[in-house]
PDB file of N, CA and C in Angstrom:
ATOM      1  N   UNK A   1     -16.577   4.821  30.111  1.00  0.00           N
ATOM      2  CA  UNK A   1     -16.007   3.758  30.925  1.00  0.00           C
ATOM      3  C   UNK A   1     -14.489   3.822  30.849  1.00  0.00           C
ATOM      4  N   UNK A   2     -13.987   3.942  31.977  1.00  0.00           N
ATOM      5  CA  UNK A   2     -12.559   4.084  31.960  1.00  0.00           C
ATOM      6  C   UNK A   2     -11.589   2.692  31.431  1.00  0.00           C
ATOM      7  N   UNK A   3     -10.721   2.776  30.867  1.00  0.00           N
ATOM      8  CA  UNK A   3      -9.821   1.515  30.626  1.00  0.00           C
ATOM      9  C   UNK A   3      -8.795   1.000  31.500  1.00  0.00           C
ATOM     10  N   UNK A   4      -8.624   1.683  32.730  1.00  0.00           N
ATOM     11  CA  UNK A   4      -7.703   1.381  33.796  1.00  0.00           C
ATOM     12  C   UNK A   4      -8.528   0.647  34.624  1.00  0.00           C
ATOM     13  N   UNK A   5      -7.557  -0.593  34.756  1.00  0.00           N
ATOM     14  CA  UNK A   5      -8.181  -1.515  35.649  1.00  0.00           C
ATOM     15  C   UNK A   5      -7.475  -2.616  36.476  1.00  0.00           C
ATOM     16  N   UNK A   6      -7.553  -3.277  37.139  1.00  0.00           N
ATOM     17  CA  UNK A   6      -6.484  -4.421  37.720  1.00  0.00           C
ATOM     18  C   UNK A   6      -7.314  -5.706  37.968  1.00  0.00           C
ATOM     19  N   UNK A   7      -6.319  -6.815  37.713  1.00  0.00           N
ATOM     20  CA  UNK A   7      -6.997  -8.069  37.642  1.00  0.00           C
ATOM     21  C   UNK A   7      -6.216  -8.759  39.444  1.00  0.00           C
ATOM     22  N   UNK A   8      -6.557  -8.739  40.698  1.00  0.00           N
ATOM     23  CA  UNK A   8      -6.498  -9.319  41.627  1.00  0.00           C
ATOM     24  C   UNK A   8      -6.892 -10.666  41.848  1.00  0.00           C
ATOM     25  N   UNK A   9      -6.305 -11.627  42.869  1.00  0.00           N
ATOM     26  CA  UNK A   9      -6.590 -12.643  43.309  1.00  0.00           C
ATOM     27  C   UNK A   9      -6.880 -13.091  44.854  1.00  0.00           C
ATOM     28  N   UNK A  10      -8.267 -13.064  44.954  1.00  0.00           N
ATOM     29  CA  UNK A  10      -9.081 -12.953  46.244  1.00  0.00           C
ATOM     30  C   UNK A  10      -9.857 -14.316  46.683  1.00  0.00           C
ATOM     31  N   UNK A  11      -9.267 -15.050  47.427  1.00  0.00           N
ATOM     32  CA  UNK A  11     -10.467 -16.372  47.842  1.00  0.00           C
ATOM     33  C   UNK A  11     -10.436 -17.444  46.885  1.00  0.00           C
ATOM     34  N   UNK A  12      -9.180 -17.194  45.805  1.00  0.00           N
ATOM     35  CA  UNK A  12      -9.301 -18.424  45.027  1.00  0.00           C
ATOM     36  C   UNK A  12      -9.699 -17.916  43.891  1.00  0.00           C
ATOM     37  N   UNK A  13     -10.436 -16.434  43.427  1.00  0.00           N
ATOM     38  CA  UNK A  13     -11.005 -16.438  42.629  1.00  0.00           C
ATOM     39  C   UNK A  13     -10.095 -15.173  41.208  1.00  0.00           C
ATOM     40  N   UNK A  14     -10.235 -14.771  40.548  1.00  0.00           N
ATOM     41  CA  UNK A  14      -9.429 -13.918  39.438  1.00  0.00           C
ATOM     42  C   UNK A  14     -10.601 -12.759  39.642  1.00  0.00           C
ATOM     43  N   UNK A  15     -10.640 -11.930  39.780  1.00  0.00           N
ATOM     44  CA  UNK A  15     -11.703 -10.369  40.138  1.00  0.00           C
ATOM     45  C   UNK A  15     -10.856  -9.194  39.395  1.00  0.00           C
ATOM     46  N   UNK A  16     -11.980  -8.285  38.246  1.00  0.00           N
ATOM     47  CA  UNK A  16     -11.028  -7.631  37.800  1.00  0.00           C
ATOM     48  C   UNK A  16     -11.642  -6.209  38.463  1.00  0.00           C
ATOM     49  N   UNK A  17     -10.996  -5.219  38.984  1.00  0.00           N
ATOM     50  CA  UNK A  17     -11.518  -4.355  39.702  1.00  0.00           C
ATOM     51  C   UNK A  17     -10.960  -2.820  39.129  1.00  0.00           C
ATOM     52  N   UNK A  18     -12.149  -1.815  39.484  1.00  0.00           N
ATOM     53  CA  UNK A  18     -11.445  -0.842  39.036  1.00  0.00           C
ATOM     54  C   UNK A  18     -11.996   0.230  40.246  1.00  0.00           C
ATOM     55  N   UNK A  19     -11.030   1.255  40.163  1.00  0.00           N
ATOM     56  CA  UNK A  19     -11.211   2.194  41.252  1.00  0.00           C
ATOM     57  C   UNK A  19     -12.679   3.046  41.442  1.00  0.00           C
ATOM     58  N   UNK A  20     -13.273   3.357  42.645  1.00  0.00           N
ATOM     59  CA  UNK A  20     -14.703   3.940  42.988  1.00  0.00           C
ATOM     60  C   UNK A  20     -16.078   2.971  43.010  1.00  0.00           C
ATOM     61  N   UNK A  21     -15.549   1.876  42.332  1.00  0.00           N
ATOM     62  CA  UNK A  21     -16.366   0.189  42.633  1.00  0.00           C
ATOM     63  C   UNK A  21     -16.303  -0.793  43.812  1.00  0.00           C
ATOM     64  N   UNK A  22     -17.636  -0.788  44.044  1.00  0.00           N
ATOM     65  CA  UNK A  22     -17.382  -1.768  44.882  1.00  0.00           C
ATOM     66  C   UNK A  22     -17.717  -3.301  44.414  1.00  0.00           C
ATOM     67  N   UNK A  23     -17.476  -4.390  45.174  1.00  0.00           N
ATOM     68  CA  UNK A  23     -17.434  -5.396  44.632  1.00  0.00           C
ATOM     69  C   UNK A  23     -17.794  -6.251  45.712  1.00  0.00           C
ATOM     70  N   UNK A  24     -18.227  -7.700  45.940  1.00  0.00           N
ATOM     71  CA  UNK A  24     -18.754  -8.158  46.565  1.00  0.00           C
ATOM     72  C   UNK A  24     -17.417  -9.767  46.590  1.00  0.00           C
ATOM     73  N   UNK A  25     -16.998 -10.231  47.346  1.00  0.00           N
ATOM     74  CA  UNK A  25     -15.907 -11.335  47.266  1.00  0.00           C
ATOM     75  C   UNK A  25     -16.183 -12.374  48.574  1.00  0.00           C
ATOM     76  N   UNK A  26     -15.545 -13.143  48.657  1.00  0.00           N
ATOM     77  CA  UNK A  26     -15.591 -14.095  49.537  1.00  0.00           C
ATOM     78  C   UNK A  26     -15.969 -13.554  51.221  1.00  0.00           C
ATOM     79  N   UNK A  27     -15.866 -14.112  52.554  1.00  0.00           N
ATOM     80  CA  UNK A  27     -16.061 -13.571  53.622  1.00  0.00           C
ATOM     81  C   UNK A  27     -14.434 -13.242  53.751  1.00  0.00           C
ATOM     82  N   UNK A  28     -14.285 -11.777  54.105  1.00  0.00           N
ATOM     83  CA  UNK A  28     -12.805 -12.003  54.744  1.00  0.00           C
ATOM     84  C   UNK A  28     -12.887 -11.480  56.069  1.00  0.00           C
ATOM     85  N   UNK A  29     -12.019 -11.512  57.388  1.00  0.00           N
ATOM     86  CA  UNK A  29     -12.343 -11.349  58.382  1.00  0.00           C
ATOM     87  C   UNK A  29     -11.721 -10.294  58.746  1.00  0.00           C
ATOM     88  N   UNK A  30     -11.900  -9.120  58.775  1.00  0.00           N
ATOM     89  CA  UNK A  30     -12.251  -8.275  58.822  1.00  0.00           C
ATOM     90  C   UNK A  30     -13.218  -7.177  59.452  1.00  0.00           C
ATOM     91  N   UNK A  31     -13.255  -6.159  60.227  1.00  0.00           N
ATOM     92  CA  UNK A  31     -14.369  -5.568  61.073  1.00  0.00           C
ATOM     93  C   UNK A  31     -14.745  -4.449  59.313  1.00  0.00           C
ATOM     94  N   UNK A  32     -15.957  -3.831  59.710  1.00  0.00           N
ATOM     95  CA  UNK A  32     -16.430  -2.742  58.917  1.00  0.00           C
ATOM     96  C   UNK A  32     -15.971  -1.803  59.035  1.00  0.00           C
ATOM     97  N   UNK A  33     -15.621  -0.941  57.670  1.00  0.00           N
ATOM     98  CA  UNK A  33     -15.292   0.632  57.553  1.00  0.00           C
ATOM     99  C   UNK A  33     -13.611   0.069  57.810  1.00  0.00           C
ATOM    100  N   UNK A  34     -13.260  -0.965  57.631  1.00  0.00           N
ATOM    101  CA  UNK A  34     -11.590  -0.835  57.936  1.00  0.00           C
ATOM    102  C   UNK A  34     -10.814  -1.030  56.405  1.00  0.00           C
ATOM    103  N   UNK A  35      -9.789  -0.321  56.512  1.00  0.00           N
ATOM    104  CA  UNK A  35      -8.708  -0.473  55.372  1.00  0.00           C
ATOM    105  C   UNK A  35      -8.622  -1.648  55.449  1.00  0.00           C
ATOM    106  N   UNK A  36      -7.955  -2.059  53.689  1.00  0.00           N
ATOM    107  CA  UNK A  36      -7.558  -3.336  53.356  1.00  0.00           C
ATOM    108  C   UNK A  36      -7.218  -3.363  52.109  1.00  0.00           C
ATOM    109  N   UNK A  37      -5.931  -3.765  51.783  1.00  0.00           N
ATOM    110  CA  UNK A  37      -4.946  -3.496  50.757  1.00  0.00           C
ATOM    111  C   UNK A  37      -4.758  -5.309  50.190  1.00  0.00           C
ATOM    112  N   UNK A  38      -4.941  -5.630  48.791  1.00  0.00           N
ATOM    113  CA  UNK A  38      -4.663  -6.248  48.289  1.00  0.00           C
ATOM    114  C   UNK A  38      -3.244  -6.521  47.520  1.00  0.00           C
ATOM    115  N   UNK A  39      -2.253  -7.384  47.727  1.00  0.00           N
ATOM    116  CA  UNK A  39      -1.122  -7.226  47.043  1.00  0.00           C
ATOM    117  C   UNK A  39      -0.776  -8.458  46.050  1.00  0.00           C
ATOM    118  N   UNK A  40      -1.496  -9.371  46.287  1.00  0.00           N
ATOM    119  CA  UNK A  40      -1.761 -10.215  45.039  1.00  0.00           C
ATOM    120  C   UNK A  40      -2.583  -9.648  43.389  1.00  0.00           C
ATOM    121  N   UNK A  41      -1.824  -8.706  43.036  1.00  0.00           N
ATOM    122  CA  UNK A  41      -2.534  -8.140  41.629  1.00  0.00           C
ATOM    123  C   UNK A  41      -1.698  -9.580  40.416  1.00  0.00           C
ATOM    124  N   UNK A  42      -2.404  -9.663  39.640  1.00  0.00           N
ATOM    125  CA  UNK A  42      -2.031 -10.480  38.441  1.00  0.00           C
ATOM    126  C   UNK A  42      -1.515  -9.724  36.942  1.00  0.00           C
ATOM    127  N   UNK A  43      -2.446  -8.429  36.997  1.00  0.00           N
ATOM    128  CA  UNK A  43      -2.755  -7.927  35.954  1.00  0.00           C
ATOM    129  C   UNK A  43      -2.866  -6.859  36.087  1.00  0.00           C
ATOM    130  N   UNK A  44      -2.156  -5.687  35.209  1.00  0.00           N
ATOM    131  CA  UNK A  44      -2.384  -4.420  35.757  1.00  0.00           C
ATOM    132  C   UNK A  44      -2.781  -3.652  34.462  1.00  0.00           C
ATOM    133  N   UNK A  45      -3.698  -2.714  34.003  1.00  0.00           N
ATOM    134  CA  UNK A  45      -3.573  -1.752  32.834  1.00  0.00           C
ATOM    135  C   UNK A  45      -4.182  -0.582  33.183  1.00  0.00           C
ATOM    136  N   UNK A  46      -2.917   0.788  32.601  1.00  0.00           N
ATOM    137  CA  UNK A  46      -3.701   1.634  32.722  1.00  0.00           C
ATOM    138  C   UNK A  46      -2.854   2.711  31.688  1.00  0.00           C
ATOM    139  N   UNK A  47      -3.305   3.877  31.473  1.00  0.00           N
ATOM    140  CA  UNK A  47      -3.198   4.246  30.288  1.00  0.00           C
ATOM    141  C   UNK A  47      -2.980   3.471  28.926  1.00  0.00           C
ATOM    142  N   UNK A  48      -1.510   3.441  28.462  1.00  0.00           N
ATOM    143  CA  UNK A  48      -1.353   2.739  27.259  1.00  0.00           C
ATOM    144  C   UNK A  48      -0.249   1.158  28.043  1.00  0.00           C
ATOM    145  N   UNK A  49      -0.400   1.277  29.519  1.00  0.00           N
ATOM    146  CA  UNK A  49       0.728   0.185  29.458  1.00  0.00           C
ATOM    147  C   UNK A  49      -0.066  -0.700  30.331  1.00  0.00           C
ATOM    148  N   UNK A  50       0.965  -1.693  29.980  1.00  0.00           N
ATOM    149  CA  UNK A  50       0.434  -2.807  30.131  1.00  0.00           C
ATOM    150  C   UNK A  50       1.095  -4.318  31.250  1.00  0.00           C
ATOM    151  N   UNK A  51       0.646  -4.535  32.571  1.00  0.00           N
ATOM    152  CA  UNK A  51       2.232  -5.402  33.080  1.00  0.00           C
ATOM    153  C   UNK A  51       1.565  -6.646  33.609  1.00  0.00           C
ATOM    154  N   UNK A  52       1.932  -7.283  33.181  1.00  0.00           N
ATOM    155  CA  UNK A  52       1.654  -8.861  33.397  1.00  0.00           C
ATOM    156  C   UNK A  52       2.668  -9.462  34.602  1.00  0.00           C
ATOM    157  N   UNK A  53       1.546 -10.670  35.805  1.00  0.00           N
ATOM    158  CA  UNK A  53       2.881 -10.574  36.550  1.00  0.00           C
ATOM    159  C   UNK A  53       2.742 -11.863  36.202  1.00  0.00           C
ATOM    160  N   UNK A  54       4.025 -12.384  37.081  1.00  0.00           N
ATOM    161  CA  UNK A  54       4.629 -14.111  36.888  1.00  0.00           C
ATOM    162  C   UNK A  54       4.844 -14.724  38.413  1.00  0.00           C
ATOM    163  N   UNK A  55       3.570 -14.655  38.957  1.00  0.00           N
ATOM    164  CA  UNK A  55       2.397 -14.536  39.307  1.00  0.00           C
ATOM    165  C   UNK A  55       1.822 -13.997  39.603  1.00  0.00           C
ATOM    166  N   UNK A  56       2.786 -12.565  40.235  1.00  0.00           N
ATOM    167  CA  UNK A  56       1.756 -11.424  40.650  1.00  0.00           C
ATOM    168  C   UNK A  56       3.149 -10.432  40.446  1.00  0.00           C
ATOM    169  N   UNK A  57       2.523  -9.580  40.212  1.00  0.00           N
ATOM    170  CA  UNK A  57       3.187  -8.121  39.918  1.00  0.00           C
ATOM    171  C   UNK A  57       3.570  -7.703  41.142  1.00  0.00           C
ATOM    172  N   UNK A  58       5.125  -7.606  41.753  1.00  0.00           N
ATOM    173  CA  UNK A  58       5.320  -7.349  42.996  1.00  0.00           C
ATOM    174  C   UNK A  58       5.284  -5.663  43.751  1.00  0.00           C
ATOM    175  N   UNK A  59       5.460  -4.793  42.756  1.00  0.00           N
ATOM    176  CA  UNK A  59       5.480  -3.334  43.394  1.00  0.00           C
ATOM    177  C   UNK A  59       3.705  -2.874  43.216  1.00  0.00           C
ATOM    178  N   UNK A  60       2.707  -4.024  42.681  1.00  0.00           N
ATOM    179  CA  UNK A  60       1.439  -3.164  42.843  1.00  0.00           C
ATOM    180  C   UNK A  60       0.698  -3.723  43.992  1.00  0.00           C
ATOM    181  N   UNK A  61      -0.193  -3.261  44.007  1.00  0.00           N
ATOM    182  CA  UNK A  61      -1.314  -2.932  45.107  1.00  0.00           C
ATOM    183  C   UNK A  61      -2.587  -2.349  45.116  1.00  0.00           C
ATOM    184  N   UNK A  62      -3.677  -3.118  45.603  1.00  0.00           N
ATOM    185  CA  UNK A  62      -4.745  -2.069  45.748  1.00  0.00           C
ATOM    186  C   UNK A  62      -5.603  -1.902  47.013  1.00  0.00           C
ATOM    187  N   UNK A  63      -5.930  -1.005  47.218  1.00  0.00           N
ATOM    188  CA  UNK A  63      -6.160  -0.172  48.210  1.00  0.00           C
ATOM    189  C   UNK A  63      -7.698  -0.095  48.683  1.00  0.00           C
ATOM    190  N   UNK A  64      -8.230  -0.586  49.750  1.00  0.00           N
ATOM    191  CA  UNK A  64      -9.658  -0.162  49.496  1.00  0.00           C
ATOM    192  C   UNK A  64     -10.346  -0.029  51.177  1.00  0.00           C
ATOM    193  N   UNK A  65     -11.821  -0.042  51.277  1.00  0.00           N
ATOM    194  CA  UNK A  65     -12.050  -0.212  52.589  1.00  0.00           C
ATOM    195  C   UNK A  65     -13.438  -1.328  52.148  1.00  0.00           C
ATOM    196  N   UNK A  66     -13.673  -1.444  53.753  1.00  0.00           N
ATOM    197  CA  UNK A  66     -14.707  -3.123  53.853  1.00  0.00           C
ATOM    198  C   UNK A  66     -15.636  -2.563  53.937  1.00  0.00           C
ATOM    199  N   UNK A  67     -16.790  -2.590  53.369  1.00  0.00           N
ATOM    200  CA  UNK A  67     -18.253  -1.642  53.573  1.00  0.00           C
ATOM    201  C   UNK A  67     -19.086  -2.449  53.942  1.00  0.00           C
ATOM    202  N   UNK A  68     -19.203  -3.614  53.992  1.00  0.00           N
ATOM    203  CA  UNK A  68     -19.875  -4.209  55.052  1.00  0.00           C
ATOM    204  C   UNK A  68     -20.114  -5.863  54.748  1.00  0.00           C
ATOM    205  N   UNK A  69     -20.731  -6.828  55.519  1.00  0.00           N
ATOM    206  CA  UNK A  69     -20.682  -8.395  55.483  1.00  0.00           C
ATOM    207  C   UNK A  69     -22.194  -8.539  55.279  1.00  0.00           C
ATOM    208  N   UNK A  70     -22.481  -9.209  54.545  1.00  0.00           N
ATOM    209  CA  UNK A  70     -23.683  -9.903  53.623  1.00  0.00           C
ATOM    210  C   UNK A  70     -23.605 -11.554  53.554  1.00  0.00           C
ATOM    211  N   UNK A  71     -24.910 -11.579  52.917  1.00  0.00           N
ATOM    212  CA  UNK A  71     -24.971 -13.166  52.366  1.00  0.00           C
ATOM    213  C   UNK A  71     -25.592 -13.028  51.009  1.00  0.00           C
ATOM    214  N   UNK A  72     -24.842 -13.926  50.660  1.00  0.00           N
ATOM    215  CA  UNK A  72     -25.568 -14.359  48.868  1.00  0.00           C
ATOM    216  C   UNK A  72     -26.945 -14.591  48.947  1.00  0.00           C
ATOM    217  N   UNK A  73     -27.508 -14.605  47.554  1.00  0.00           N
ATOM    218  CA  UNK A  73     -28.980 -14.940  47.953  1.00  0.00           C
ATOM    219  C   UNK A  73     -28.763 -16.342  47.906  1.00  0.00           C
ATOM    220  N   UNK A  74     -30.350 -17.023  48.546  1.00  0.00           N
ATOM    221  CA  UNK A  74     -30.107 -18.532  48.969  1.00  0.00           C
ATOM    222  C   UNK A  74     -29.840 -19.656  47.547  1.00  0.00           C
ATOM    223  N   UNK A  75     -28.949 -20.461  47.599  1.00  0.00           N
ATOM    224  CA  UNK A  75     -28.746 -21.508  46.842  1.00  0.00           C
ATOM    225  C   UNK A  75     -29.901 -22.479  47.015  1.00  0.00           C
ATOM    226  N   UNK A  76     -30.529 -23.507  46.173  1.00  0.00           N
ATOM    227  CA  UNK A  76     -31.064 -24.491  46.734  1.00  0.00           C
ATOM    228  C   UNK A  76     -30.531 -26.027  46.555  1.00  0.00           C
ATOM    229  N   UNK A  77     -30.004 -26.835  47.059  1.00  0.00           N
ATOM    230  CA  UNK A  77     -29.499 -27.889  46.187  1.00  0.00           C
ATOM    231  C   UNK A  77     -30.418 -29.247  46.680  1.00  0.00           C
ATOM    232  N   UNK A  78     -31.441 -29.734  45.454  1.00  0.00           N
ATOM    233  CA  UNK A  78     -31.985 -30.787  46.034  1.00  0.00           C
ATOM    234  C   UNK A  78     -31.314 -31.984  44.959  1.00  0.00           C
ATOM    235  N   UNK A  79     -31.157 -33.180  45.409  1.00  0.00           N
ATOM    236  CA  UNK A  79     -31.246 -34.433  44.986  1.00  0.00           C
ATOM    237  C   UNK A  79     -31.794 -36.204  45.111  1.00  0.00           C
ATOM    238  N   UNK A  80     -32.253 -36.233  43.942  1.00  0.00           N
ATOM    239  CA  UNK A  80     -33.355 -37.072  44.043  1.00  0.00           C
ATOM    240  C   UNK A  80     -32.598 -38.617  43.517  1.00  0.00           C
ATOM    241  N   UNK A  81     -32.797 -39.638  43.793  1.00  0.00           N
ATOM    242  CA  UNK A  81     -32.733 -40.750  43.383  1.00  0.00           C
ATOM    243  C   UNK A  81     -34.560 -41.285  42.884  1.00  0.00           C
ATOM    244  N   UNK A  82     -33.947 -41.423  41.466  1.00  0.00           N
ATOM    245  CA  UNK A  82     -35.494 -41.850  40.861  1.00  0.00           C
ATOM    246  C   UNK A  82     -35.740 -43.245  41.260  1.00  0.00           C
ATOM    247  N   UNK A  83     -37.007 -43.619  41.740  1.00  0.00           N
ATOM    248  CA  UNK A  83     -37.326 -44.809  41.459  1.00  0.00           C
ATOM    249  C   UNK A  83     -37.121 -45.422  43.371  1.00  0.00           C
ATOM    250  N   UNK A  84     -36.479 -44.572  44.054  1.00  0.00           N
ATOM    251  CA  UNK A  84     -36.007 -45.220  45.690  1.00  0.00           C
ATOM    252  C   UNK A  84     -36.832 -44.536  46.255  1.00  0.00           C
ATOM    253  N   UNK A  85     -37.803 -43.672  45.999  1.00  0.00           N
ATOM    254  CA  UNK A  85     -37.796 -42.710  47.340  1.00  0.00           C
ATOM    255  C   UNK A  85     -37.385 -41.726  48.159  1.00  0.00           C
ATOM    256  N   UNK A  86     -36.444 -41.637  48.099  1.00  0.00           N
ATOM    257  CA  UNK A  86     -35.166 -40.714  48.243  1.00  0.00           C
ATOM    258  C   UNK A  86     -34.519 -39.357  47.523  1.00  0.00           C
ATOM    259  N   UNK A  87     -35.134 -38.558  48.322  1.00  0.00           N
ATOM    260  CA  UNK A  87     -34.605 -37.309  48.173  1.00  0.00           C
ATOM    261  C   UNK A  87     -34.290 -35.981  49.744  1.00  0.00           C
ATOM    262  N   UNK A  88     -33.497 -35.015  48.794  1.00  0.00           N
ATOM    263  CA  UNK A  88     -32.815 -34.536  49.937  1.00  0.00           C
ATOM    264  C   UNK A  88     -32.585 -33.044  49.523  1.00  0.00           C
ATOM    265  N   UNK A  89     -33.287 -31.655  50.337  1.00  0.00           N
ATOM    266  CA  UNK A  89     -33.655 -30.641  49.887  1.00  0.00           C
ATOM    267  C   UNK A  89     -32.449 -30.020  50.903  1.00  0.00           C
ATOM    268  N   UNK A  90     -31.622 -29.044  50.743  1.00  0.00           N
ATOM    269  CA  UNK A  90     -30.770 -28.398  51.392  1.00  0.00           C
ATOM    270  C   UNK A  90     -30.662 -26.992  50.489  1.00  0.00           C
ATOM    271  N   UNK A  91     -30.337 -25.820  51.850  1.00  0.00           N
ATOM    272  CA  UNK A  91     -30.143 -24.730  51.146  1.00  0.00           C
ATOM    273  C   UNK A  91     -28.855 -24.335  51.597  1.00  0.00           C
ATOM    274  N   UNK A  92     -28.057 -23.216  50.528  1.00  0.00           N
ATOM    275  CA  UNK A  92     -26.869 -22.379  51.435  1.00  0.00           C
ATOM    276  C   UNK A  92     -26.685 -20.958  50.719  1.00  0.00           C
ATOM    277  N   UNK A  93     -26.096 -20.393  51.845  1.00  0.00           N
ATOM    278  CA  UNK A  93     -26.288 -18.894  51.488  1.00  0.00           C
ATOM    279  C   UNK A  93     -24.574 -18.729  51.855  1.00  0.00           C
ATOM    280  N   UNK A  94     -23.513 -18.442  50.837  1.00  0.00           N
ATOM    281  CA  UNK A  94     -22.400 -17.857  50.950  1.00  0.00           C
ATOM    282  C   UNK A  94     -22.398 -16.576  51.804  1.00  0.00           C
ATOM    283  N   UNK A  95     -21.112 -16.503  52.242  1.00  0.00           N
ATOM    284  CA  UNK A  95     -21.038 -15.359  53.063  1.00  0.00           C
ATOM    285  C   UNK A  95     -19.780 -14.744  52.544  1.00  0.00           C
ATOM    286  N   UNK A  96     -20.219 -13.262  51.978  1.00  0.00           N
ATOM    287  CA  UNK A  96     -19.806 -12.379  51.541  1.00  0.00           C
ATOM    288  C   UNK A  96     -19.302 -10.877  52.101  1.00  0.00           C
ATOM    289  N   UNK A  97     -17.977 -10.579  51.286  1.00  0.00           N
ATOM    290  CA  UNK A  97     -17.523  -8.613  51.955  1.00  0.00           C
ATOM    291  C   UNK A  97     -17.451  -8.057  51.109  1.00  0.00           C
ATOM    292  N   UNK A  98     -18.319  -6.861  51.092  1.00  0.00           N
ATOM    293  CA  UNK A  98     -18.417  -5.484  50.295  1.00  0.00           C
ATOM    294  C   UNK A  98     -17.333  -4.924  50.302  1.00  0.00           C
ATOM    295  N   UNK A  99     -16.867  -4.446  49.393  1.00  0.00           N
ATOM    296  CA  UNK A  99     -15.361  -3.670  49.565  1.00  0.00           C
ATOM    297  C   UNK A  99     -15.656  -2.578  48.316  1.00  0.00           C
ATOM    298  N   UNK A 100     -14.863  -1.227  48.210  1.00  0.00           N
ATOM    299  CA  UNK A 100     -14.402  -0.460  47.816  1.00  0.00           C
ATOM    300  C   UNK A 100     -13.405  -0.188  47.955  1.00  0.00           C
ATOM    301  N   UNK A 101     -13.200  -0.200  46.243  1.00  0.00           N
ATOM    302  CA  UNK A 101     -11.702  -0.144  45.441  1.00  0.00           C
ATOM    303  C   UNK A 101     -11.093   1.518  45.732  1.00  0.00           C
ATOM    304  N   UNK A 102     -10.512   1.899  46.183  1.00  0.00           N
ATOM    305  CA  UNK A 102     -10.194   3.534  46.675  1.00  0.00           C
ATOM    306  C   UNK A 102      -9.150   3.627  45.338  1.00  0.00           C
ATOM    307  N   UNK A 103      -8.090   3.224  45.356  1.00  0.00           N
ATOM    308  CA  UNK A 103      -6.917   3.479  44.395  1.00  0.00           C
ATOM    309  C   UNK A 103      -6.097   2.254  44.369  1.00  0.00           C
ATOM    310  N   UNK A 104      -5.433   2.201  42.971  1.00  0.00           N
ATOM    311  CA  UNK A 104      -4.320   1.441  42.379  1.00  0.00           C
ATOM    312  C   UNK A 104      -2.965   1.983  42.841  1.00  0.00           C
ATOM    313  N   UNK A 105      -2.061   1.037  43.159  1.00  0.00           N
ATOM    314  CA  UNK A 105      -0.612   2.134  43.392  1.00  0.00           C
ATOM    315  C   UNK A 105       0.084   1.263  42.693  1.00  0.00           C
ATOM    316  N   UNK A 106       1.452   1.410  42.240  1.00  0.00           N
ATOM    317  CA  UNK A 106       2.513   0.842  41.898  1.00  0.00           C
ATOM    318  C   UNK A 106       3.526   2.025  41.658  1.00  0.00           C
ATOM    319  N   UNK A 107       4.392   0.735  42.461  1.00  0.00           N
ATOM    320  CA  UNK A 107       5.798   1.672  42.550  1.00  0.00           C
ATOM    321  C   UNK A 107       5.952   2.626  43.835  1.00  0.00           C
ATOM    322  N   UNK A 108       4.675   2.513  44.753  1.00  0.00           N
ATOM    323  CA  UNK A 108       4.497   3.508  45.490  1.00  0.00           C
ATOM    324  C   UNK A 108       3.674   4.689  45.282  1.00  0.00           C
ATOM    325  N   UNK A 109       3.062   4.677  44.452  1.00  0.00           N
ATOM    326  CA  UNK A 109       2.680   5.939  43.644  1.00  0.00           C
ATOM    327  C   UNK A 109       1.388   5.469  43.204  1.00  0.00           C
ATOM    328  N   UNK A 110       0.446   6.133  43.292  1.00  0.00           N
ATOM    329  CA  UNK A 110      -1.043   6.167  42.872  1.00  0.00           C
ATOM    330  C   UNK A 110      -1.042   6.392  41.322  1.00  0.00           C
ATOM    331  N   UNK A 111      -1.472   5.441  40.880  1.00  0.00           N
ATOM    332  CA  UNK A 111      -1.380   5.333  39.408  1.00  0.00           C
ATOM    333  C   UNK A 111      -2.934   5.442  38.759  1.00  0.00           C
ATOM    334  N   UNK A 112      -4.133   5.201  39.523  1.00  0.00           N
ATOM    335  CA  UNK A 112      -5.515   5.221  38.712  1.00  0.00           C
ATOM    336  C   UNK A 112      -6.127   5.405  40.618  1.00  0.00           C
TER     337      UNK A 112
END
């Protein structure tokens, strides 16, 4: 398992990603098979170094393409009031984009 990796910020959420992975994240809008470069990185490591940003590390980047739009599997959310009668069964299914991580750059330069 490689130790180079980057910590991005996608949809609200902290995702730590590493290159030839794909990963599954919020819906972004987006067509399929298209480039799409992340420049909100937080966190970067690879060999022995190490760069923390203050909020985001401004010369990195990562690089990837959209492999395709999905849905989560189904949620169920029911709630009951004991004792009334009353209850209420609802489902939801998030909508999700496949992506592959291609390469890390910083500085301009392909680093992992």
């Amino acid at each position: 398992m490689s130790s180079n990796y980057a910590i991005i910020d996608s949809g609200g959420k902290q995702i730590l990603v590493r290159p030839g992975r794909f990963y599954d994240l919020n819906a972004i809008p987006f067509l399929s098979y298209q480039k799409i470069s992340f420049n909100r990185v937080l966190f970067l490591h690879y060999e022995d170094n190490v760069l923390l940003g203050k909020p985001y590390i401004k010369e990195a980047s990562i690089n990837g393409v959209i492999l395709r739009h999905l849905y989560a599997p189904k949620l169920i959310v029911y709630k009951m009031r004991p004792k009334k009668k009353t209850r209420r069964k609802q489902g939801h299914r998030q909508h999700l984009t496949r992506i592959l991580v291609n390469s890390i750059f910083f500085n301009g330069q392909v680093i992992i």
